[in-house]
PDB file of N, CA and C in Angstrom:
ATOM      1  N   UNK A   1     -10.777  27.328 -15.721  1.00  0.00           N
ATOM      2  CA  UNK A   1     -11.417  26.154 -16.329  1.00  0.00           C
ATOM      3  C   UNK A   1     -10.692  24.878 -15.888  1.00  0.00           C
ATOM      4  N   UNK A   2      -9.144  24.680 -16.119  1.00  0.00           N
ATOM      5  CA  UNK A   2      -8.323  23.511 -15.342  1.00  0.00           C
ATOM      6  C   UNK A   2      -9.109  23.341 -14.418  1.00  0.00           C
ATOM      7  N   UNK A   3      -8.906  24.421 -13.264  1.00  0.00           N
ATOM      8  CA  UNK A   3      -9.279  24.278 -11.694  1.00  0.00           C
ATOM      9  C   UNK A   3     -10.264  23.584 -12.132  1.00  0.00           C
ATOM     10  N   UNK A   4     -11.896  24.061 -12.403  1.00  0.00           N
ATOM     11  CA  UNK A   4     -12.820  23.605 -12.292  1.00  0.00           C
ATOM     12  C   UNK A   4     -12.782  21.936 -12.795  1.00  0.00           C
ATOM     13  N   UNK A   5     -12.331  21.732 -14.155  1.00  0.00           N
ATOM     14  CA  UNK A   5     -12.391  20.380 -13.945  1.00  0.00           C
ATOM     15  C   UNK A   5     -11.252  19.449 -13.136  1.00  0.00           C
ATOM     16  N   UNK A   6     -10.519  19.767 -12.586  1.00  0.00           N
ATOM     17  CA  UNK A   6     -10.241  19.118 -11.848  1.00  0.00           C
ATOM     18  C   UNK A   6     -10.660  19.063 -10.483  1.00  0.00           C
ATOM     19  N   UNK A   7     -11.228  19.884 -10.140  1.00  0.00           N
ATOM     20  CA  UNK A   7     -12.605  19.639  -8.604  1.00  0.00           C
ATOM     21  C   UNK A   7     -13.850  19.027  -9.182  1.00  0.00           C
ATOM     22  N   UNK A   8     -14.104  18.882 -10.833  1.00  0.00           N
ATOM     23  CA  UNK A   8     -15.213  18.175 -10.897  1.00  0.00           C
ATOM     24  C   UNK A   8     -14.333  15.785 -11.039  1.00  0.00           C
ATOM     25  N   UNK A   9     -13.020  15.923 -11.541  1.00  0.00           N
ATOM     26  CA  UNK A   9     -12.887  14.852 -11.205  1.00  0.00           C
ATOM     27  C   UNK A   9     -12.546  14.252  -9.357  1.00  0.00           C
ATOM     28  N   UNK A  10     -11.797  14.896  -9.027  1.00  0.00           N
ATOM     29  CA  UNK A  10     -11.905  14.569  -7.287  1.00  0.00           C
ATOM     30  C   UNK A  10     -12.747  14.547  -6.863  1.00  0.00           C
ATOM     31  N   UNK A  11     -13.716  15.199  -7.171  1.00  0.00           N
ATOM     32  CA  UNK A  11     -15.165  14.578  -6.917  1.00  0.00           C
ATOM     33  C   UNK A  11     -15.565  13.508  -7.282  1.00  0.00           C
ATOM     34  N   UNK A  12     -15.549  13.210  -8.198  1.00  0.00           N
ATOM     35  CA  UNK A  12     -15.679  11.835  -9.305  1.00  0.00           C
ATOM     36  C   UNK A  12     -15.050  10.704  -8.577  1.00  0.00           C
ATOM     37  N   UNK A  13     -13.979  10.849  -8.218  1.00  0.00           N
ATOM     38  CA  UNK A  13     -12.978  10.141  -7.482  1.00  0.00           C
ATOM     39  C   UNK A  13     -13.768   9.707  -6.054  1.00  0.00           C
ATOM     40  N   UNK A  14     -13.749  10.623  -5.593  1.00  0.00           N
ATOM     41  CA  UNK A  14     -14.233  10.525  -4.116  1.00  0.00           C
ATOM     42  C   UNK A  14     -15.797  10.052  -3.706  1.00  0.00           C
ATOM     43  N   UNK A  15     -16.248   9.803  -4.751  1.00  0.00           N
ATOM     44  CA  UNK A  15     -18.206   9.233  -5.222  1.00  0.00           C
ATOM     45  C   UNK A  15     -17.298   7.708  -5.342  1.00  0.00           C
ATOM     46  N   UNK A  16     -16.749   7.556  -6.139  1.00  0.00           N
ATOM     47  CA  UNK A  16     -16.420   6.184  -6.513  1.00  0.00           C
ATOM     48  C   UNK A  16     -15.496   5.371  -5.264  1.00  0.00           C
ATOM     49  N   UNK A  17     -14.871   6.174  -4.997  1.00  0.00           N
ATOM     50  CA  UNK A  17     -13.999   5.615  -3.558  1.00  0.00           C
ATOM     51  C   UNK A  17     -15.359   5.312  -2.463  1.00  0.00           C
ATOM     52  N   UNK A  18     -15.921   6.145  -2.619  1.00  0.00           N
ATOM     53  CA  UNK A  18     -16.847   5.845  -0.916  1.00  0.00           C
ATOM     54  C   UNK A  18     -17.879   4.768  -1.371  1.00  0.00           C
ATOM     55  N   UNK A  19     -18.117   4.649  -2.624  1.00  0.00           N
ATOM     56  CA  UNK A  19     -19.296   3.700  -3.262  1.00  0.00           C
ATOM     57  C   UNK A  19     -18.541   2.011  -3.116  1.00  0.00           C
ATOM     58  N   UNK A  20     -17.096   2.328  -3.359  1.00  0.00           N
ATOM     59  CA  UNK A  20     -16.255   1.185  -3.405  1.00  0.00           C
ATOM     60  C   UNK A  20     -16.132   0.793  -1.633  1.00  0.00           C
ATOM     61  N   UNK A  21     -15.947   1.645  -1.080  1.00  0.00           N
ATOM     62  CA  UNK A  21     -16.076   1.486   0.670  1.00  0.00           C
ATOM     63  C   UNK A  21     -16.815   0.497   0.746  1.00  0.00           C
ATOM     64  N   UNK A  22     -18.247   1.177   0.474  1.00  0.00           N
ATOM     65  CA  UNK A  22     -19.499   1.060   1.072  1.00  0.00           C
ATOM     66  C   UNK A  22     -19.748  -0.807   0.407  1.00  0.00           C
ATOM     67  N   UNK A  23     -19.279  -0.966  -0.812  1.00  0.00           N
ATOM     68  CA  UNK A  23     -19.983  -2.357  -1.227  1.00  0.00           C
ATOM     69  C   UNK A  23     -19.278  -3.149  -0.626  1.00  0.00           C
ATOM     70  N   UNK A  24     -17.620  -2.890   0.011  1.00  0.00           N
ATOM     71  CA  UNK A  24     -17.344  -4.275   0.427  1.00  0.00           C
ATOM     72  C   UNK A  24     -17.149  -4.145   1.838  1.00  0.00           C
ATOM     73  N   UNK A  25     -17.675  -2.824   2.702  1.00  0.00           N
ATOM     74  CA  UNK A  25     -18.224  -2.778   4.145  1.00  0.00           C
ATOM     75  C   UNK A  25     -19.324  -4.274   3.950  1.00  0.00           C
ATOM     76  N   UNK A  26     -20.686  -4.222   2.805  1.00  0.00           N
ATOM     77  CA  UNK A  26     -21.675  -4.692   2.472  1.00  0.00           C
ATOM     78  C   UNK A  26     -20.950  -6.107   2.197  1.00  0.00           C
ATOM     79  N   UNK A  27     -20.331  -6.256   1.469  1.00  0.00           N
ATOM     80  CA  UNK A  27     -19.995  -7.697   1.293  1.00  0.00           C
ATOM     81  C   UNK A  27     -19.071  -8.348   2.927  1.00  0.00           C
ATOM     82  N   UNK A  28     -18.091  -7.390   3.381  1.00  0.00           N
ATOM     83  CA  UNK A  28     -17.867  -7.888   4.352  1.00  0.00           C
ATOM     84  C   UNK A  28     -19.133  -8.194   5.704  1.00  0.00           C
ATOM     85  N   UNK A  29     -20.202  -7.395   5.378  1.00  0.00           N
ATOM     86  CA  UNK A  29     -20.978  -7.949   6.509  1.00  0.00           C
ATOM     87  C   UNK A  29     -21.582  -9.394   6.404  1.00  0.00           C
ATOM     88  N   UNK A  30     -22.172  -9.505   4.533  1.00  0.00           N
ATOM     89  CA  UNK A  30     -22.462 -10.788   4.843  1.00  0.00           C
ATOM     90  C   UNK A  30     -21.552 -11.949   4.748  1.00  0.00           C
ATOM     91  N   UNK A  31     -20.334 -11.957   4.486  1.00  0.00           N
ATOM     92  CA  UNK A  31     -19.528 -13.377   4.740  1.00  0.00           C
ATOM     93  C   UNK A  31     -19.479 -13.175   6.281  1.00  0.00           C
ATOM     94  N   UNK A  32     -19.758 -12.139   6.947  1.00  0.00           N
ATOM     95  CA  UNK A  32     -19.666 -12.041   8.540  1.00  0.00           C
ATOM     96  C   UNK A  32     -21.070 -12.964   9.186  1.00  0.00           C
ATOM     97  N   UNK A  33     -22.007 -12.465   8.845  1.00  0.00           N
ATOM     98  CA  UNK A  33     -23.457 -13.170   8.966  1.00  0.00           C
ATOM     99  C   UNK A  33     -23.283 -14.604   8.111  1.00  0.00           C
ATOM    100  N   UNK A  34     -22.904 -14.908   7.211  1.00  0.00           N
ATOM    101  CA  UNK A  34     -22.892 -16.623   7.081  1.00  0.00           C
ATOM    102  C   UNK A  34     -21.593 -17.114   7.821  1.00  0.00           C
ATOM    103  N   UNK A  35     -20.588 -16.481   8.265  1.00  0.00           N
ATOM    104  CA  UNK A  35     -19.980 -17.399   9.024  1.00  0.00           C
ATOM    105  C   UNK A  35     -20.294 -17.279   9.808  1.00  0.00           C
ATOM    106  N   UNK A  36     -21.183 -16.560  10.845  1.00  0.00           N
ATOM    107  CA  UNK A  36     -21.996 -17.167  12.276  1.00  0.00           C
ATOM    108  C   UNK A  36     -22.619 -18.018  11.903  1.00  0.00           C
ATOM    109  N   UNK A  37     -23.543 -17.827  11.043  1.00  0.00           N
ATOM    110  CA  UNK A  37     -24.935 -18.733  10.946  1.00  0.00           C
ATOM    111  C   UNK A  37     -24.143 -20.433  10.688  1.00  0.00           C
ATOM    112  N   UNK A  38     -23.025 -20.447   9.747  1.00  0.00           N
ATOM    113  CA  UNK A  38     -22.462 -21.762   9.840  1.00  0.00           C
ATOM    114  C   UNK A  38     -21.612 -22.142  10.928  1.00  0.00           C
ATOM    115  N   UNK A  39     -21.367 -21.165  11.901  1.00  0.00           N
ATOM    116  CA  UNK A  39     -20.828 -21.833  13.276  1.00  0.00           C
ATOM    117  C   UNK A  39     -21.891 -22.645  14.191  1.00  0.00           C
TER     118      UNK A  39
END
């Protein structure tokens, strides 16, 4: 039972890490696209 919940939080973990990636991949693209567009 431990085991299991602790492969159900590293999972948990690892959803939230890649979600956290992914939004400021997303935010870094657009301050990337308005600082061209204002060059």
């Amino acid at each position: 039972m431990c085991y299991q919940a602790m492969k159900k939080l590293i999972a948990r973990l690892h959803n939230s890490a890649s979600s956290v990636l992914k939004l400021s991949g997303a935010t870094f693209l657009v301050n990337l696209s308005v600082k061209t567009k204002n060059m």
